[in-house]
N, C-alpha and C. Protein backbone atom coordinates (compact mmCIF):
# COMPACT_ATOMS: atom_id res chain seq x y z
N UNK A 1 -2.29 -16.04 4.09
CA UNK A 1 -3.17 -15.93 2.95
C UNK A 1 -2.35 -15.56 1.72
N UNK A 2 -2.60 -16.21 0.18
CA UNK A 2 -2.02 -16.18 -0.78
C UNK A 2 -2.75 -15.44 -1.75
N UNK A 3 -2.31 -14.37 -2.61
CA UNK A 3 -3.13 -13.66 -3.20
C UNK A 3 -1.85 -13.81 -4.89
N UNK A 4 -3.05 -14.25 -6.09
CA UNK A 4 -2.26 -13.61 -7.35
C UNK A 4 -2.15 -12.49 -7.08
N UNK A 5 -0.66 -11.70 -7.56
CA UNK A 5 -0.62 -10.41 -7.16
C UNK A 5 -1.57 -9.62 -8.23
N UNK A 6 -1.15 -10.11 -9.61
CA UNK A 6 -1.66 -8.87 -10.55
C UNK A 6 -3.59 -8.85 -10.23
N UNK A 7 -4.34 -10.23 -9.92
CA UNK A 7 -5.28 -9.70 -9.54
C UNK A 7 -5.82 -9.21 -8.15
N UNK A 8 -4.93 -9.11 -6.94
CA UNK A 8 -5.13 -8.54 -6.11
C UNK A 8 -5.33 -6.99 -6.52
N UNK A 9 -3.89 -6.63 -7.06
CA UNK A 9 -3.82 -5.55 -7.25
C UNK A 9 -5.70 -5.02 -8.46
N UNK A 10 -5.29 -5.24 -9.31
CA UNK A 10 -6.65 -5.28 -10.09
C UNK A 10 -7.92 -5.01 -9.33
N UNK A 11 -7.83 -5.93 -8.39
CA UNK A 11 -9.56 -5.64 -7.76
C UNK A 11 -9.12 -4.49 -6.31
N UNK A 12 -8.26 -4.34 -5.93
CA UNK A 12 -7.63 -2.67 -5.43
C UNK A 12 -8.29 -1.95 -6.11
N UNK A 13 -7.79 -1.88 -7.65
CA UNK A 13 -8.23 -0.35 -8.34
C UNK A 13 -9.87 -0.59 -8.83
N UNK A 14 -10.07 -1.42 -8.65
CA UNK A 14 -11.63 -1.74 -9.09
C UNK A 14 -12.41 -1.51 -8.23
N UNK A 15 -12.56 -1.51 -6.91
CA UNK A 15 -12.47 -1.11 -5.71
C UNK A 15 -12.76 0.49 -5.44
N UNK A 16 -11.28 0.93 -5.73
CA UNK A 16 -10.83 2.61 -5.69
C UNK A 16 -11.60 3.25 -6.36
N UNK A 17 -12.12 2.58 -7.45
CA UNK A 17 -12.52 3.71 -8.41
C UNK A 17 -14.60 3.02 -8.31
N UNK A 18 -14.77 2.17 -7.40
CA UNK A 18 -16.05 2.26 -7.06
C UNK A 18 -16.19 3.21 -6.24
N UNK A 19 -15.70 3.35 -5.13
CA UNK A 19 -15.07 4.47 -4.13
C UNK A 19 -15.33 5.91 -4.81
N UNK A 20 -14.42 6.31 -5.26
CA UNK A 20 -13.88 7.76 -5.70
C UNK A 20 -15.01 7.98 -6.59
N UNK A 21 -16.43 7.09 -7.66
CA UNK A 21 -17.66 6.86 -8.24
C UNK A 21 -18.42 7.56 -7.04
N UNK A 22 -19.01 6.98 -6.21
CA UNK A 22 -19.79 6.95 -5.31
C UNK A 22 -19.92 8.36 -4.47
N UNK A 23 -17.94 8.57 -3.92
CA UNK A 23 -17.82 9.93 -3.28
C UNK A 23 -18.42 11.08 -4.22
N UNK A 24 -18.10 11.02 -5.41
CA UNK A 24 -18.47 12.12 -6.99
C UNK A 24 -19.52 12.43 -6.69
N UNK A 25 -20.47 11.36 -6.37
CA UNK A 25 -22.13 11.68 -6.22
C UNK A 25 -22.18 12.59 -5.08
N UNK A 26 -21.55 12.45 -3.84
CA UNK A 26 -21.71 13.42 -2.68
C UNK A 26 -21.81 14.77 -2.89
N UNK A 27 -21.11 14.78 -3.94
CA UNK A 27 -21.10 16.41 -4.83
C UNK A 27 -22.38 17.07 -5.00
N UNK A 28 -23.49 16.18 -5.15
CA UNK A 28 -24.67 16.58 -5.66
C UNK A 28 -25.30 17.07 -4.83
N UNK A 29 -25.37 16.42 -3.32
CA UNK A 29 -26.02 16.66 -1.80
C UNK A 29 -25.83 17.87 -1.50
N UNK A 30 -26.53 18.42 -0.46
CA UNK A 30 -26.86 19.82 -0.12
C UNK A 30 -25.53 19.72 1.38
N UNK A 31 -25.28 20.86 1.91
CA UNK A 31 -24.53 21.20 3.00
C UNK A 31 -24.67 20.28 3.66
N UNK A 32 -26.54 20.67 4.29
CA UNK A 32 -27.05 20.21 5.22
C UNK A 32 -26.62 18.56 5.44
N UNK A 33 -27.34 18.20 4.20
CA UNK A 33 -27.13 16.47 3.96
C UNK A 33 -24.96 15.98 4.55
N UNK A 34 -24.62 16.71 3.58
CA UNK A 34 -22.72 16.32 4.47
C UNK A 34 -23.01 16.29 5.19
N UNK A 35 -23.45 17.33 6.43
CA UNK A 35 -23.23 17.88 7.91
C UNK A 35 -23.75 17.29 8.47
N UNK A 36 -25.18 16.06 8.34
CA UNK A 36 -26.70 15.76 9.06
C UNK A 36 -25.64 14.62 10.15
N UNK A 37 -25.79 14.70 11.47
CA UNK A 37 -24.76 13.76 12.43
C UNK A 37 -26.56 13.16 13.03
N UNK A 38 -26.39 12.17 12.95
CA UNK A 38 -27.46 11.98 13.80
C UNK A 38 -27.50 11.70 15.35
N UNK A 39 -26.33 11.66 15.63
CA UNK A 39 -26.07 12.01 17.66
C UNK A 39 -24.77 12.74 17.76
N UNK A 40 -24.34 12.78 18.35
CA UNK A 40 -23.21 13.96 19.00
C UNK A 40 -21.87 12.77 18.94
N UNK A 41 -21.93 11.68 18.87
CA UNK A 41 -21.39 10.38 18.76
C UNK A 41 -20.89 9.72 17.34
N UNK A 42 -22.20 10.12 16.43
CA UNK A 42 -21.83 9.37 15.13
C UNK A 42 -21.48 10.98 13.91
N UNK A 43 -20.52 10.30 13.49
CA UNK A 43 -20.04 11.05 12.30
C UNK A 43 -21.15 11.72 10.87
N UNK A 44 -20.77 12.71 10.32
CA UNK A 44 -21.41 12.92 9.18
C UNK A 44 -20.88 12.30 7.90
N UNK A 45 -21.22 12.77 6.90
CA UNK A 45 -20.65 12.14 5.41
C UNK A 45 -19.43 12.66 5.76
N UNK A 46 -19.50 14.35 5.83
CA UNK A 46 -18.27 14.77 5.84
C UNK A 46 -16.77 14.37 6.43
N UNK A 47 -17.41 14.50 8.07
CA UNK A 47 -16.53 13.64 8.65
C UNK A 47 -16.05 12.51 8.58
N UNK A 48 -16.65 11.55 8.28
CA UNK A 48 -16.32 9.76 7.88
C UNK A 48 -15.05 10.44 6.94
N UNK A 49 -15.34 11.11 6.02
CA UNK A 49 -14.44 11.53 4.81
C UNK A 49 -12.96 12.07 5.36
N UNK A 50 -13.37 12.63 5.79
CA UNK A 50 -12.36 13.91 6.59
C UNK A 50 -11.34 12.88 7.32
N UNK A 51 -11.79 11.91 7.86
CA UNK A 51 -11.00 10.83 8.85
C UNK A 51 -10.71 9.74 7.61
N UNK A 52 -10.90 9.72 6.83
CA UNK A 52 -10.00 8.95 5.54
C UNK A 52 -9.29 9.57 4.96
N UNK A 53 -9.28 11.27 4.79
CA UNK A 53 -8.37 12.03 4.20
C UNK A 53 -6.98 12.29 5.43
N UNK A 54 -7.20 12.56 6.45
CA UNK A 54 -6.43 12.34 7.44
C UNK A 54 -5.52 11.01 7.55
N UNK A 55 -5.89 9.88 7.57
CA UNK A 55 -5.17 8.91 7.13
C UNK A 55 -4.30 8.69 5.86
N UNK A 56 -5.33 9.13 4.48
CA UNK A 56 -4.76 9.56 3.41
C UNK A 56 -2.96 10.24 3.17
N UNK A 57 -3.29 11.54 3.92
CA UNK A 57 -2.05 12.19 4.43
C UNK A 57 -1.34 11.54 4.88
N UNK A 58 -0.93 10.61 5.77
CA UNK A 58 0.25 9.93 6.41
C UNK A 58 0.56 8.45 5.18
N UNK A 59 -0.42 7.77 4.53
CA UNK A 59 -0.26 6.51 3.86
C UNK A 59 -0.10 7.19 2.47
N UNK A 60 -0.47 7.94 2.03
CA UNK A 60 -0.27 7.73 0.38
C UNK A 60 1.50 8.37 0.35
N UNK A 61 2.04 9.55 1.14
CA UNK A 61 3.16 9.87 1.21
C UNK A 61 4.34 7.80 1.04
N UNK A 62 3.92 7.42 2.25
CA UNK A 62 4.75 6.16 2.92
C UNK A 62 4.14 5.07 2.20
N UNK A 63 3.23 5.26 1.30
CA UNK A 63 3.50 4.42 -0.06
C UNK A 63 4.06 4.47 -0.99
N UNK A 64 4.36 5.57 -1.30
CA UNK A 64 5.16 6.60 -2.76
C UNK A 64 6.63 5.84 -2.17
N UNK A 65 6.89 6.77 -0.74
CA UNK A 65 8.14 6.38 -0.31
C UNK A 65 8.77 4.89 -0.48
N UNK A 66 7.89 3.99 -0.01
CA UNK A 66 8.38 2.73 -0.06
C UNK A 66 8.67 2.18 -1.54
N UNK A 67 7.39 2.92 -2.31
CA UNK A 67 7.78 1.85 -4.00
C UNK A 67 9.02 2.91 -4.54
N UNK A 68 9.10 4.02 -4.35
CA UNK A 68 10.49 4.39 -4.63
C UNK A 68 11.78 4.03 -4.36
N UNK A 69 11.89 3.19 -3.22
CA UNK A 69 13.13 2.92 -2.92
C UNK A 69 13.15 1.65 -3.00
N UNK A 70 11.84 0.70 -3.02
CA UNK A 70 11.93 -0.28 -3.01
C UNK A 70 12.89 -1.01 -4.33
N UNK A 71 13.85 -2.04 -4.21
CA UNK A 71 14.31 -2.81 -5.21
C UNK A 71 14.46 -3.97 -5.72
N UNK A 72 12.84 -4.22 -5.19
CA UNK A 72 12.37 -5.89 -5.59
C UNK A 72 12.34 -5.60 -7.16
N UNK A 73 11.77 -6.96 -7.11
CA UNK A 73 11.65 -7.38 -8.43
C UNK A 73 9.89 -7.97 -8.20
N UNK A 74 8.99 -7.81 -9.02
CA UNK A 74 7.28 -8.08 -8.87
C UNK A 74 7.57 -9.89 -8.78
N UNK A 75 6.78 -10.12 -8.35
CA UNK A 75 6.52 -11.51 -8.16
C UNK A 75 4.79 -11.97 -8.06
N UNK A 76 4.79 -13.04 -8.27
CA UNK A 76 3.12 -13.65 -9.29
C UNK A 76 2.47 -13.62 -7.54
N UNK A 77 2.61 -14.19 -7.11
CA UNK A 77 2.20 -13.95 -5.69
C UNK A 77 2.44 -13.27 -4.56
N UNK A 78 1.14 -13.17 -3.79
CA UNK A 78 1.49 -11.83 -2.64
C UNK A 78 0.71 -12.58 -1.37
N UNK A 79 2.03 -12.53 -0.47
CA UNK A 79 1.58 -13.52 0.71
C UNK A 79 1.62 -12.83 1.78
N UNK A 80 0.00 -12.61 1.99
CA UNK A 80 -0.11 -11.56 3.38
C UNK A 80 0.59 -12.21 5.08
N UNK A 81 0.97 -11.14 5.45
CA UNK A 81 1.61 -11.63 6.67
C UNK A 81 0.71 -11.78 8.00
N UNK A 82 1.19 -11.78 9.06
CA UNK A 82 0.28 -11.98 10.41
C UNK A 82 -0.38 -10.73 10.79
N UNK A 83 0.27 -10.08 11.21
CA UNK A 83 -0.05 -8.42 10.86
C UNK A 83 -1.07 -7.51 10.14
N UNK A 84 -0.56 -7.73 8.80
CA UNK A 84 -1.51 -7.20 8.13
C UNK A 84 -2.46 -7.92 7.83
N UNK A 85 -2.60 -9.31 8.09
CA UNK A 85 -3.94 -9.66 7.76
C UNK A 85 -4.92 -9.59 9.02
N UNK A 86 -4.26 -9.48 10.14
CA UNK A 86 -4.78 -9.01 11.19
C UNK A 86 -5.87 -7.93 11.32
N UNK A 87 -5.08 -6.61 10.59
CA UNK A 87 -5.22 -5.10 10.82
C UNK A 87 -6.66 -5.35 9.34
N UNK A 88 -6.21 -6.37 8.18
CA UNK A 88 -7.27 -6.16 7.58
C UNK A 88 -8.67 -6.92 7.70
N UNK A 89 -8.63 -7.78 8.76
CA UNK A 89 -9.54 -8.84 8.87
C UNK A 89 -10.73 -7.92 9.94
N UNK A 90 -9.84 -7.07 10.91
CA UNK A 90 -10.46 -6.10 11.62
C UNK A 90 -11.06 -5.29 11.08
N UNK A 91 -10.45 -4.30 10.10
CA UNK A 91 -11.43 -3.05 9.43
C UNK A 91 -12.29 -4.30 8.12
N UNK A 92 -12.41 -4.81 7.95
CA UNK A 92 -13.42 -5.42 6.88
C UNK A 92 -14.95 -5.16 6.95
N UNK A 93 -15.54 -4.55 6.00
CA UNK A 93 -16.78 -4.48 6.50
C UNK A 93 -17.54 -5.66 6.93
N UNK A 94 -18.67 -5.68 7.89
CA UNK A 94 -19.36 -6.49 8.35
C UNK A 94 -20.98 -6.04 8.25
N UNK A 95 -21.79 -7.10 8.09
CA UNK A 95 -23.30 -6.30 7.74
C UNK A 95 -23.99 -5.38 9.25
N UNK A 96 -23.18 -5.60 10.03
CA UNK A 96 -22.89 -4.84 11.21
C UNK A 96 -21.93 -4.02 11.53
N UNK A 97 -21.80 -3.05 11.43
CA UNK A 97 -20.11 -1.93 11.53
C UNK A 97 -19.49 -2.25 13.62
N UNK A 98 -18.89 -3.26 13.43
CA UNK A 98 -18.61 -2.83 14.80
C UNK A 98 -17.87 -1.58 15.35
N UNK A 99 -17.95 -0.83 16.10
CA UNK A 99 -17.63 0.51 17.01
C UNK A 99 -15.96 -0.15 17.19
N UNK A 100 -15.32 1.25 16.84
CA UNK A 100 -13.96 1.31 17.10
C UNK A 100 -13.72 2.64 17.38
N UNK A 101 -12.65 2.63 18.21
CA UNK A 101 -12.46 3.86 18.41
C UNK A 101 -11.34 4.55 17.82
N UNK A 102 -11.12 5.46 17.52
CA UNK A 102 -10.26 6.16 16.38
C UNK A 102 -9.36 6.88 17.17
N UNK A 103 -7.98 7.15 16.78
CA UNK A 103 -6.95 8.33 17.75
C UNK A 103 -7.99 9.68 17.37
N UNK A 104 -6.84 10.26 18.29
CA UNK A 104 -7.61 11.70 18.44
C UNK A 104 -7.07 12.32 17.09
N UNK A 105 -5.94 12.26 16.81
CA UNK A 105 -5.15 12.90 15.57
C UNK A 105 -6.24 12.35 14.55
N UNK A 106 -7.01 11.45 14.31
CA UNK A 106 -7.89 11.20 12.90
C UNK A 106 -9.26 11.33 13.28
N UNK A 107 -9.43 12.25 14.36
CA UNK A 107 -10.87 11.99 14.88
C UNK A 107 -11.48 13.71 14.11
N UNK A 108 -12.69 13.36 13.30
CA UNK A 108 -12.35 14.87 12.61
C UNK A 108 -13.83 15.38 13.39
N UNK A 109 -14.31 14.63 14.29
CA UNK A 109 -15.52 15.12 14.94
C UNK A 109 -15.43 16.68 15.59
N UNK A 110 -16.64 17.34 15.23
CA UNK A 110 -16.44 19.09 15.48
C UNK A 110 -16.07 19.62 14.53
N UNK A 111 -15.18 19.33 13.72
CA UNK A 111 -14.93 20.09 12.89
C UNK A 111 -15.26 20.98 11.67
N UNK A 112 -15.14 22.08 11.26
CA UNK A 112 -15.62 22.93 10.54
C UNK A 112 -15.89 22.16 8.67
N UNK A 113 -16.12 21.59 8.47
CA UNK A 113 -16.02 21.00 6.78
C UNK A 113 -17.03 21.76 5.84
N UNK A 114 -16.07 21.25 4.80
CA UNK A 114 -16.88 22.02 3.66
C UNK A 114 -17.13 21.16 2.82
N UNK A 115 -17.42 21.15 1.25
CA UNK A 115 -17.35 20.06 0.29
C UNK A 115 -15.75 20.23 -0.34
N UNK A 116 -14.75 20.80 -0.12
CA UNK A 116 -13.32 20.81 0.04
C UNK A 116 -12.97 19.40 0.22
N UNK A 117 -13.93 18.62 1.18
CA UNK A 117 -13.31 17.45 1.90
C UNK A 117 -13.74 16.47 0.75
N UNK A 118 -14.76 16.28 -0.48
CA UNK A 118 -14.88 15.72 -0.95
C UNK A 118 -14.02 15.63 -2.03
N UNK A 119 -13.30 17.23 -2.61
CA UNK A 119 -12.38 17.06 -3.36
C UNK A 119 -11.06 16.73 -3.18
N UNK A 120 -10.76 16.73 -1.83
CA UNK A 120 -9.82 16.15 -1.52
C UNK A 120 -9.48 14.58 -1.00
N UNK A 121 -10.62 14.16 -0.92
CA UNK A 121 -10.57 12.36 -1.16
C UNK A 121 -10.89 12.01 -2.47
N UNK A 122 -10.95 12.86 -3.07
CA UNK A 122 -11.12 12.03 -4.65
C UNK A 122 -9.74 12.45 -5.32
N UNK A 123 -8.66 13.69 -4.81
CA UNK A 123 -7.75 13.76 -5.34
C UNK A 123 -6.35 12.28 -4.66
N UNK A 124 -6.90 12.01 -3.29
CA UNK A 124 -5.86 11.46 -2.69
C UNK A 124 -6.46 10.15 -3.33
N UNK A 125 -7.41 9.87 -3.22
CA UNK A 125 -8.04 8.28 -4.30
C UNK A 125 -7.06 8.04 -5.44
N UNK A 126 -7.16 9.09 -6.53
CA UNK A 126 -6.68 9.34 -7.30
C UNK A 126 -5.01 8.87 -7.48
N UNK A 127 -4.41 9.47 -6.51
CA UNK A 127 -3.18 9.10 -5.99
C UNK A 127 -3.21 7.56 -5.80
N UNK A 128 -4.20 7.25 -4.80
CA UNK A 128 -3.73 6.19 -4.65
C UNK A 128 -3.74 4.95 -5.74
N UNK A 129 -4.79 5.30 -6.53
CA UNK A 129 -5.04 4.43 -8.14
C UNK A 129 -3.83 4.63 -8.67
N UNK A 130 -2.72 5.59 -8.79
CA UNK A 130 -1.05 5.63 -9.07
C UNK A 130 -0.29 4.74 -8.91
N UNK A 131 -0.23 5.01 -7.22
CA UNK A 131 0.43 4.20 -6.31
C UNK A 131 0.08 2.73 -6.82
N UNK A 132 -1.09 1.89 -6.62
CA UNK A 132 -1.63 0.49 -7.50
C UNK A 132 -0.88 0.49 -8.34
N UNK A 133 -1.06 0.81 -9.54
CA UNK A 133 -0.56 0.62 -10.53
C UNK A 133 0.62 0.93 -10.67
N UNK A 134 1.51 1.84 -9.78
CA UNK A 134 3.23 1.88 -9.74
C UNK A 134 3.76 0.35 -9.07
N UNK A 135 2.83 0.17 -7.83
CA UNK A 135 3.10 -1.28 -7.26
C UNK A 135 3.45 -2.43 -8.10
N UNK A 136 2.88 -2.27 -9.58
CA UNK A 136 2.86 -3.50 -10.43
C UNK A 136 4.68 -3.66 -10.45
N UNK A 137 5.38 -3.09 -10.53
CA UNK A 137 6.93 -2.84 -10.77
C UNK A 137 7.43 -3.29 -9.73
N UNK A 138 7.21 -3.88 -8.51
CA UNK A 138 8.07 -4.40 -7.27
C UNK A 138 7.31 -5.24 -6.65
N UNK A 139 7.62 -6.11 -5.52
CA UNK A 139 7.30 -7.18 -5.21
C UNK A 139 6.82 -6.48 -4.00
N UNK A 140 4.90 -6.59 -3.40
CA UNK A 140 4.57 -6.00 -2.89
C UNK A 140 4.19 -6.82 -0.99
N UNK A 141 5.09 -7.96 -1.26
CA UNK A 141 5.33 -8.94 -0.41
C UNK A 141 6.61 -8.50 0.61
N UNK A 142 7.47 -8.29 -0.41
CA UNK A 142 8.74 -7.86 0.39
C UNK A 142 9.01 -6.28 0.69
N UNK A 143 7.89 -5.61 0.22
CA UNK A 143 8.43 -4.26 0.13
C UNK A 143 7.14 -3.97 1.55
N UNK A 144 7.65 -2.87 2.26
CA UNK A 144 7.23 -3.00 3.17
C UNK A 144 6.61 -1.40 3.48
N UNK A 145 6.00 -0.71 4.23
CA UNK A 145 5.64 0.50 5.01
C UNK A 145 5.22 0.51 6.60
N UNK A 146 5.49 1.87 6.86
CA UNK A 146 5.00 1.94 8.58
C UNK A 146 3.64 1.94 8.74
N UNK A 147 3.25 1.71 9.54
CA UNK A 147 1.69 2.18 9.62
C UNK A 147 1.46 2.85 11.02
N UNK A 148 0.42 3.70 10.76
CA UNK A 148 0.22 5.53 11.11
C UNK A 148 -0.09 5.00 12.50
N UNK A 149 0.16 3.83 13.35
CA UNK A 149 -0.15 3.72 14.89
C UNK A 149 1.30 3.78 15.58
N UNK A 150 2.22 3.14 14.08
CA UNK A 150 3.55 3.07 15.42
C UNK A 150 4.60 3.10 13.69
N UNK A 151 5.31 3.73 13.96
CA UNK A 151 6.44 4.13 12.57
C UNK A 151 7.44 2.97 12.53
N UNK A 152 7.52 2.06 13.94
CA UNK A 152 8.58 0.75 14.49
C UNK A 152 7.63 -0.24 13.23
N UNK A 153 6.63 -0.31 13.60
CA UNK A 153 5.70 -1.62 13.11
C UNK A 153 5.90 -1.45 11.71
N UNK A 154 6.04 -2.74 10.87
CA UNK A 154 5.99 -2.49 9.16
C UNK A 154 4.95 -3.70 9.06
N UNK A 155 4.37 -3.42 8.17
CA UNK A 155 3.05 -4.20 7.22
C UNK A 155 3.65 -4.06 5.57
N UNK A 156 3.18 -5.29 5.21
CA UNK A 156 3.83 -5.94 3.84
C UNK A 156 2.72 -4.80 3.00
N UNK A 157 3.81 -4.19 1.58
CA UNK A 157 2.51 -2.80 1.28
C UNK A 157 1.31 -3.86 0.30
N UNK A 158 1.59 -5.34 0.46
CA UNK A 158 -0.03 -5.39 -0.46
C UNK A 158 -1.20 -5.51 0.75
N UNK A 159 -0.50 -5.99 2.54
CA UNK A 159 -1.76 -5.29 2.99
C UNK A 159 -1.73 -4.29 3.28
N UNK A 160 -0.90 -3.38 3.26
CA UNK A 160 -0.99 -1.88 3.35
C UNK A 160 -2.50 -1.57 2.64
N UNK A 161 -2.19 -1.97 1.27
CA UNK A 161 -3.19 -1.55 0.19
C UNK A 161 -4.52 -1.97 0.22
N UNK A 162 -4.56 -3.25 0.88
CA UNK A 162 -5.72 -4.05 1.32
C UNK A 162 -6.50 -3.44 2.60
N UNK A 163 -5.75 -2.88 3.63
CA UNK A 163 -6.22 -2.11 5.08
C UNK A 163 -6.83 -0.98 4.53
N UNK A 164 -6.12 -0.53 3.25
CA UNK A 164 -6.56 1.20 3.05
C UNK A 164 -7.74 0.97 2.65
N UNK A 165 -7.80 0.03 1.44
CA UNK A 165 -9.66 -0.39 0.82
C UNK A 165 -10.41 -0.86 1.56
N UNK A 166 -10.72 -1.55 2.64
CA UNK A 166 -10.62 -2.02 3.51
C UNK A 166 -11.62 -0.61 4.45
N UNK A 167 -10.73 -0.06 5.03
CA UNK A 167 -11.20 1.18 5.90
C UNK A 167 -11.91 2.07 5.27
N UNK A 168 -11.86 2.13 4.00
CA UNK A 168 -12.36 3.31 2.91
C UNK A 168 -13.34 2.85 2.84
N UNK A 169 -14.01 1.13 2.09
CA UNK A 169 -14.82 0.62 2.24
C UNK A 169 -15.87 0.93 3.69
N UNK A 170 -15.26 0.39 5.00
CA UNK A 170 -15.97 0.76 6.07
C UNK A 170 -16.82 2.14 6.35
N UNK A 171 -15.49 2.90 6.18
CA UNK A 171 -16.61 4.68 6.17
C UNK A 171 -16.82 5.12 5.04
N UNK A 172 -16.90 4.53 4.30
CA UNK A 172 -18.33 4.85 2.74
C UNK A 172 -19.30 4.27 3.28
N UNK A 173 -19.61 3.40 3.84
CA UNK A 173 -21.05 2.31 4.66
C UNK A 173 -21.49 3.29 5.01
N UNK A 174 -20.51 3.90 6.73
CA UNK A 174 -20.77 4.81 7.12
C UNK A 174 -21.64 5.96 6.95
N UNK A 175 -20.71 6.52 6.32
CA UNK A 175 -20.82 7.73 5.25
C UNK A 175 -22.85 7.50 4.20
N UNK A 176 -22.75 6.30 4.20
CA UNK A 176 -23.82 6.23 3.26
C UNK A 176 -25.14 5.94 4.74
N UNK A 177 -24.62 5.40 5.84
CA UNK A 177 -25.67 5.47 6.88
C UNK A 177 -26.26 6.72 7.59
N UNK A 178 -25.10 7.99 7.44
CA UNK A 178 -25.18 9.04 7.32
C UNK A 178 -26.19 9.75 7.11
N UNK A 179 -26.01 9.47 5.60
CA UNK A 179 -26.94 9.85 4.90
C UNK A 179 -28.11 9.74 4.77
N UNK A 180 -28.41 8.27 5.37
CA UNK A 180 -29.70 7.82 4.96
C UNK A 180 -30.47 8.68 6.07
N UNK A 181 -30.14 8.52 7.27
CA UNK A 181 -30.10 9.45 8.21
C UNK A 181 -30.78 10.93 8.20
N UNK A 182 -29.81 11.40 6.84
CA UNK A 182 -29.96 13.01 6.91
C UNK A 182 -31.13 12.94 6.18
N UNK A 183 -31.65 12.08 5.06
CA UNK A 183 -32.71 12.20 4.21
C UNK A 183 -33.93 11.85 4.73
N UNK A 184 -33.79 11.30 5.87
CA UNK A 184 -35.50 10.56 6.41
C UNK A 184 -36.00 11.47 7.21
């Protein structure tokens, strides 16, 4: 798959910042509403969140890393590889969320949350709207990162960037089925 880079990148941050919009509003919701799980199985707002900030932590670092050292030169096109279009064709939302199962290291089920978790995906968002727009400076075809299943495996970072919106997209759905959940 062939992507103009500058508007790939473009609809990334257009994207991000529908995202990091949407999370803002969570701000408004009561405890209860974050916390409302509707089985012992499905996640809350919080959690959906909590398991994107967890990911957050390992990808926004090993994005920084890569456009720092990287010493391409930008180029007009960005040609996703086998791999990553793989990893992004899988997390894509569907008007159906198919069930996946998550490692245990990003599984934030049980856990104690607060609205902490909301300011901290809007700070790592934030970051990552950086990262986009630092990307414009190197060729995001050849420049490459690990991804958080195996540190051996590299993915080209424009689908790096594409998997992350991608998954963020998925548990905002989530996150918003959640909800609907906690309110009825």
């Amino acid at each position: 798959m062939e992507f103009k880079t500058t508007e790939l990148i473009a609809e990334l941050i257009e994207k991000t910042r529908i995202n990091i919009n949407k999370v803002e509003n969570y701000r408004d919701l009561s405890k209860n509403a974050l916390n409302h799980k509707e089985s012992l199985e499905k996640w809350s707002v919080l959690e959906c969140l909590e398991h994107l900030n967890l990911y957050g932590d390992f990808y926004n670092p090993e994005i920084k890393r890569s456009i720092e050292t990287s010493q391409t030169k930008p180029d007009k096109t960005f040609k996703s590889g086998l791999i990553g279009n793989y990893f992004v064709n899988t997390m894509l939302p569907k008007k159906k969320l198919n069930k996946m199962k998550t490692f245990k290291d990003k599984n934030p089920s049980g856990s104690s949350l607060d609205t902490r978790v909301i300011d901290r995906f809007i700070r790592q968002q934030k970051e990552f709207l950086e990262l986009l727009q630092n990307s414009r400076n190197i060729n995001v075809t050849k420049t490459t990162t690990a991804i958080s299943i195996s540190k051996l495996v590299k993915m080209r970072l424009g689908d790096t960037f594409r998997f992350i919106v991608a998954h963020n997209e998925r548990h905002l759905i989530q996150a918003d089925n959640a909800l609907k959940q906690a309110i009825c």
